[in-house]
Each structure stands twice: as C-alpha cells, then as structure tokens.
N, C-alpha and C. Protein backbone atom coordinates (compact mmCIF):
# COMPACT_ATOMS: atom_id res chain seq x y z
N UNK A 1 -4.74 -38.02 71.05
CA UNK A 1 -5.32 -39.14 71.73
C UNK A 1 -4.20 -39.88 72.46
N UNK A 2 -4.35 -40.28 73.84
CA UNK A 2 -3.13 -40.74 74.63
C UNK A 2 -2.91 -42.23 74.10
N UNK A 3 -1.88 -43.40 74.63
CA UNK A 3 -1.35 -44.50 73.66
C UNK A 3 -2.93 -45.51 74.94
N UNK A 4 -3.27 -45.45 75.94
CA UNK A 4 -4.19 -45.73 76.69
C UNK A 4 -5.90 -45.76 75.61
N UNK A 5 -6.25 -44.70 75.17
CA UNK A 5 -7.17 -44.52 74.80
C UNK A 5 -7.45 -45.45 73.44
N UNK A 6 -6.20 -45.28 72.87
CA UNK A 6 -6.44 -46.00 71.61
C UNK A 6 -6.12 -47.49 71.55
N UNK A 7 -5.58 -47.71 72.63
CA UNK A 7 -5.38 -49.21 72.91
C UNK A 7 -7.46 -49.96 73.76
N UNK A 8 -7.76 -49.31 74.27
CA UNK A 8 -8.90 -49.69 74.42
C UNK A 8 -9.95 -49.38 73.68
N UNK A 9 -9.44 -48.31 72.65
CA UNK A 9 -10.53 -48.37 71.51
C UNK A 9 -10.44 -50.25 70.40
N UNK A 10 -9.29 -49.67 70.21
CA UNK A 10 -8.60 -51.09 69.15
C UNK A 10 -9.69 -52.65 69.96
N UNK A 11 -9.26 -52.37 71.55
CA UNK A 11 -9.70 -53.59 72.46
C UNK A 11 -10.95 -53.84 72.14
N UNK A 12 -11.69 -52.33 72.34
CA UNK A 12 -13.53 -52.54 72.06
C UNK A 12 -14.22 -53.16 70.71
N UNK A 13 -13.41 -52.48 69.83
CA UNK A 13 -13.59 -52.95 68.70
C UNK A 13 -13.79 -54.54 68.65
N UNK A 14 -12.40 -54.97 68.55
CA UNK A 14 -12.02 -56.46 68.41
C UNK A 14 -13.00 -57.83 69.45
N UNK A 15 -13.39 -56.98 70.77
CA UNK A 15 -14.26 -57.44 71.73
C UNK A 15 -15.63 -57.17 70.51
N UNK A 16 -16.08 -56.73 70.11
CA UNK A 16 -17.38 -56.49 69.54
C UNK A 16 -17.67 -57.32 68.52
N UNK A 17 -16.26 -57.19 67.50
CA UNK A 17 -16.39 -58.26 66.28
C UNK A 17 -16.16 -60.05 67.35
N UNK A 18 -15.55 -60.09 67.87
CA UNK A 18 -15.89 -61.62 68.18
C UNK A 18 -17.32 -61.42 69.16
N UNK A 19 -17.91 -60.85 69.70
CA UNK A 19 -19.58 -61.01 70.00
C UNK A 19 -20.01 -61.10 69.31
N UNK A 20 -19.55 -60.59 67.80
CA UNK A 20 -20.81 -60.85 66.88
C UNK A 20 -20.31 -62.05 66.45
N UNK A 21 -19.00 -62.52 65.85
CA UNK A 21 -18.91 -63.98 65.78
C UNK A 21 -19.40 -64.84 66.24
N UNK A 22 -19.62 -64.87 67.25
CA UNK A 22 -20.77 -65.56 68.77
C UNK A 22 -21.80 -65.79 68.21
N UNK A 23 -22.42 -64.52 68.00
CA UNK A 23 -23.82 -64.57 67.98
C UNK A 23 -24.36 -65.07 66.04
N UNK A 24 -23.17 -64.77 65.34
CA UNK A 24 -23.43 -65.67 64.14
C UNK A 24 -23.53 -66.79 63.73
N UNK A 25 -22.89 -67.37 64.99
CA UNK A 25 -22.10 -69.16 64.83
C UNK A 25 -23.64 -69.66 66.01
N UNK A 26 -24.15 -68.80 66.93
CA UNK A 26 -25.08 -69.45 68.09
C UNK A 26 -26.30 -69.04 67.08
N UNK A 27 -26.58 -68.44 65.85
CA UNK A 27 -27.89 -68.19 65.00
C UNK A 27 -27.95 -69.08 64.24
N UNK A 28 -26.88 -69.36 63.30
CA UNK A 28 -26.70 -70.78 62.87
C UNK A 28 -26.85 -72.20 62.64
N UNK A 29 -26.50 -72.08 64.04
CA UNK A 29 -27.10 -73.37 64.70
C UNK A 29 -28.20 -73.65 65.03
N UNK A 30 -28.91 -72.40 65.70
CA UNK A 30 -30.50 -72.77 66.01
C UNK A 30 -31.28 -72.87 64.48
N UNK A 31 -31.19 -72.34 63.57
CA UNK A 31 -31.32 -72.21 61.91
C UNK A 31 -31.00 -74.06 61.38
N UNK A 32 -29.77 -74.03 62.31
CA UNK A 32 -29.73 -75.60 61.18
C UNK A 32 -30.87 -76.57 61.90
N UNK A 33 -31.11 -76.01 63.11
CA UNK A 33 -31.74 -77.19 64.11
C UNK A 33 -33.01 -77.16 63.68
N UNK A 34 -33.28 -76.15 63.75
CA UNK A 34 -35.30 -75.94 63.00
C UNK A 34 -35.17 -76.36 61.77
N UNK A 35 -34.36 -76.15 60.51
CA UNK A 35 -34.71 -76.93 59.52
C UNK A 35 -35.39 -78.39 59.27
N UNK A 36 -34.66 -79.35 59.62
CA UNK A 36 -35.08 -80.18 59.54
C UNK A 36 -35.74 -81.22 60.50
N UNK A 37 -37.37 -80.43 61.02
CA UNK A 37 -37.67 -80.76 62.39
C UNK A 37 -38.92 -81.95 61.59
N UNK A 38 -39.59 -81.58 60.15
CA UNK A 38 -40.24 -82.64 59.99
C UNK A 38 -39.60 -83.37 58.88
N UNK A 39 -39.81 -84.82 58.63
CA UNK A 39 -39.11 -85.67 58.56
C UNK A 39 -39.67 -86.17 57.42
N UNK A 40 -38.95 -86.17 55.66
CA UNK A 40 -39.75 -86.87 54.76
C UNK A 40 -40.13 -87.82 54.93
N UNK A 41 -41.45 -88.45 53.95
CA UNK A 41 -42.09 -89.42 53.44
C UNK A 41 -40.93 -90.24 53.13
N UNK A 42 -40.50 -91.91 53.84
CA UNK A 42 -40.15 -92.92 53.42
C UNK A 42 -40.35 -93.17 51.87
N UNK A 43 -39.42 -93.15 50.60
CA UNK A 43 -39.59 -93.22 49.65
C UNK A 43 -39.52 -95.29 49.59
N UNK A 44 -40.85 -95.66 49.02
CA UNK A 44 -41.24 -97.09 48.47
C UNK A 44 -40.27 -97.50 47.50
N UNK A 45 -40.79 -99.00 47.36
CA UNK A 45 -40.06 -99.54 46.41
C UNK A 45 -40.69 -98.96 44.84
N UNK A 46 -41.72 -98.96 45.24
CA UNK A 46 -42.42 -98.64 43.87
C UNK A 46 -41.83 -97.49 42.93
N UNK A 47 -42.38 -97.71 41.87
CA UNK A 47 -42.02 -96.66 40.92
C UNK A 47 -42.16 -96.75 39.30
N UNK A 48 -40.57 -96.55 38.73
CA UNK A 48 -41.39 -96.80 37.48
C UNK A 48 -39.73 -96.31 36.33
N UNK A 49 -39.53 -96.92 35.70
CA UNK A 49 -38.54 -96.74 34.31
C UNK A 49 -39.11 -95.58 33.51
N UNK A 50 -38.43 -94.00 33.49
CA UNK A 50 -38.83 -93.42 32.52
C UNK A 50 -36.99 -92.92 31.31
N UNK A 51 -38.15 -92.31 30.53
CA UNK A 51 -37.21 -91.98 29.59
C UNK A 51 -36.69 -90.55 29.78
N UNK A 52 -35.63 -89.86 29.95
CA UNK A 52 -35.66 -88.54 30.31
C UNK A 52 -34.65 -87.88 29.54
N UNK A 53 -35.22 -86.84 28.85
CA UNK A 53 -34.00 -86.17 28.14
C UNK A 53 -32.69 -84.99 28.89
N UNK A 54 -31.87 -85.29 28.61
CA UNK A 54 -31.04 -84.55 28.93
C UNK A 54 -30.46 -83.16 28.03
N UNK A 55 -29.63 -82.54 28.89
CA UNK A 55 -29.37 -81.14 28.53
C UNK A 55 -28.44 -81.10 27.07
N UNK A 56 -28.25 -81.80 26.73
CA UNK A 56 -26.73 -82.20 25.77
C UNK A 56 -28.03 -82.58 24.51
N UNK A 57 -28.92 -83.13 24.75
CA UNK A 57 -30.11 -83.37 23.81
C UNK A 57 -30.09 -85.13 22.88
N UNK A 58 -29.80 -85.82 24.03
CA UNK A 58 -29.83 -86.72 24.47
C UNK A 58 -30.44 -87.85 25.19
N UNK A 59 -30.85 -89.07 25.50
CA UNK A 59 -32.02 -89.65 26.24
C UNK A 59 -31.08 -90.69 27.50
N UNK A 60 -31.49 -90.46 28.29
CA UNK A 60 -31.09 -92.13 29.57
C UNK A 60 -32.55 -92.12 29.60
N UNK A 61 -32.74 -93.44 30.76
CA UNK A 61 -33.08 -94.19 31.39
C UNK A 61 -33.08 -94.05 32.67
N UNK A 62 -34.10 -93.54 33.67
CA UNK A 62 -34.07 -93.46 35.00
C UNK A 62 -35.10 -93.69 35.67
N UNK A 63 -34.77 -94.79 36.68
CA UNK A 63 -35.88 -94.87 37.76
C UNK A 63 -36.34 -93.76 38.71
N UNK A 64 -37.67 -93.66 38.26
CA UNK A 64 -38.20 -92.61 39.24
C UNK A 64 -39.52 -93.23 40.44
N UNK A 65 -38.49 -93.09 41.43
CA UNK A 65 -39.31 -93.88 42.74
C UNK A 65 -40.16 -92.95 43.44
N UNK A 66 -41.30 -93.57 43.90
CA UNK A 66 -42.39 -92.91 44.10
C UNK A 66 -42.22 -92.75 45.75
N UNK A 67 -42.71 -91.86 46.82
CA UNK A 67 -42.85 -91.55 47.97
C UNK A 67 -43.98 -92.12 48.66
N UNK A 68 -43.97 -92.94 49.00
CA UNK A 68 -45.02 -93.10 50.24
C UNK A 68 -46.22 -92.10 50.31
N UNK A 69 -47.66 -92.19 50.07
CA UNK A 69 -48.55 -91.07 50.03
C UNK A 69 -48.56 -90.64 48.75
N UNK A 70 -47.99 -90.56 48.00
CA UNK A 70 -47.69 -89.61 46.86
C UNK A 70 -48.10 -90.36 45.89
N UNK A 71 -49.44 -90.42 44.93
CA UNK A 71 -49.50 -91.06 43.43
C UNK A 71 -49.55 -90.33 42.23
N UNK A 72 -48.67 -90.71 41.37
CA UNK A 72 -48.50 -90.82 40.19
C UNK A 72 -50.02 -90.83 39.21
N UNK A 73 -49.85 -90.42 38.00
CA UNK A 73 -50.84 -90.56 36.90
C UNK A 73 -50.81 -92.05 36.55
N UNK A 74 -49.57 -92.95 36.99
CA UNK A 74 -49.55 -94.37 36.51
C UNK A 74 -50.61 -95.44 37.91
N UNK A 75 -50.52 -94.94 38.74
CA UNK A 75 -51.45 -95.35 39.58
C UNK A 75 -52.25 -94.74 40.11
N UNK A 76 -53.45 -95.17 40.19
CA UNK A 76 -54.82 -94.33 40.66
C UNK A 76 -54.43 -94.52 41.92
N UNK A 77 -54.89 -93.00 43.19
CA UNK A 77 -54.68 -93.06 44.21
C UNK A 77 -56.17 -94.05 44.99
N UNK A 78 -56.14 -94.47 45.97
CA UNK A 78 -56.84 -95.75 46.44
C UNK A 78 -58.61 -94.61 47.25
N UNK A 79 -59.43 -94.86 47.02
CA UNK A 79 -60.34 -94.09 47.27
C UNK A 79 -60.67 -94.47 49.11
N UNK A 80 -60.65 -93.07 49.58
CA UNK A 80 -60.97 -92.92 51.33
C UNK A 80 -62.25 -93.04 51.04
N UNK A 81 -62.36 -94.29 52.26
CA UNK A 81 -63.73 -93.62 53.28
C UNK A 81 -65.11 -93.22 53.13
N UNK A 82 -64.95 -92.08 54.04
CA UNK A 82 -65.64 -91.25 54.23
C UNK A 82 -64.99 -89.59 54.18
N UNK A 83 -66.01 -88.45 54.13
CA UNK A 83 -65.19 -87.43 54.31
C UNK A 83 -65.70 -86.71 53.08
N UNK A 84 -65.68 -85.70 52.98
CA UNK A 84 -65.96 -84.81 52.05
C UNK A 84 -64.81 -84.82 51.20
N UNK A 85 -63.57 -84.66 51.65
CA UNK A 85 -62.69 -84.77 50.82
C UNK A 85 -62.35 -85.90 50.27
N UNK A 86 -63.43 -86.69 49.61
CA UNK A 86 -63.50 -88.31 49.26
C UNK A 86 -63.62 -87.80 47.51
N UNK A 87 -62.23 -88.81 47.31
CA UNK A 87 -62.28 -88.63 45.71
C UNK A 87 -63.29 -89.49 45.06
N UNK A 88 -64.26 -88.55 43.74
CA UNK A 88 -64.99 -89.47 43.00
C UNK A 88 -64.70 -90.11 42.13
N UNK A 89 -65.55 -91.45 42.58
CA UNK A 89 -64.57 -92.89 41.51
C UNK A 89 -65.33 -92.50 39.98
C-alpha cells in the first residue's frame, strides 16, 4: 500500500469519527429539547407532616406538599359540574 493511500485512509477514518461526533452532540440536543416541553403542576402550599421510615430503620418527619390538581386521601377532591366523569358524592 503506497505512504498516499494510507494517509487518506487514516484521513477518512478520523473525518467519519468526528461526523459522528456531530451527529451525537446535534441528537442530544434535540433529545434534551423535547424533554421537557410540558411543564409540571405548580406544587401548593398545602400539604401535610408525615411520619416516614427510613432505610437504617428509623423514623423523621417530612413535609409532603401536595401539587396543584392532585388530592390526597386527606382531602376529598372538590366535586365537578357536570360530565359523566362527575365523581359520586
């Protein structure tokens, strides 16, 4: 193989791995961009003091705040409307 041939093999190569670098770093990005296109529920003040055991077998104390939309067994959710999908009181 002449010192020509293998110098533009080496070239092609190295040209190929940074296209794909390119195209890993430009997939990436469109990936991070669609993730987070919808936007959580505003978490409320509301909530509530529970007791929670830990891994060590152990207890704290932690506030667990409730989401906007979202009810708990400690509060009844507020009855809609109209609508078929109307919870019975």
């Amino acid at each position: 193989m002449n010192t020509g041939t293998a110098n533009f093999l080496v070239g092609a190569a190295l040209l190929t791995l940074l296209a794909l670098a390119f195209v890993t770093v430009a997939l990436g990005v469109v990936t991070a961009l669609k993730v987070n296109d919808v936007a959580p529920e505003p978490i409320t003040p509301h909530g509530r003091w529970e007791l929670r055991p830990l891994p060590d077998g152990t207890h704290e104390y932690a506030w667990i705040a409730r989401q906007a939309g979202h009810y708990g067994p400690e509060i009844p959710r507020p009855p809609s409307a109209t609508g078929r999908h109307r919870i019975p009181t």
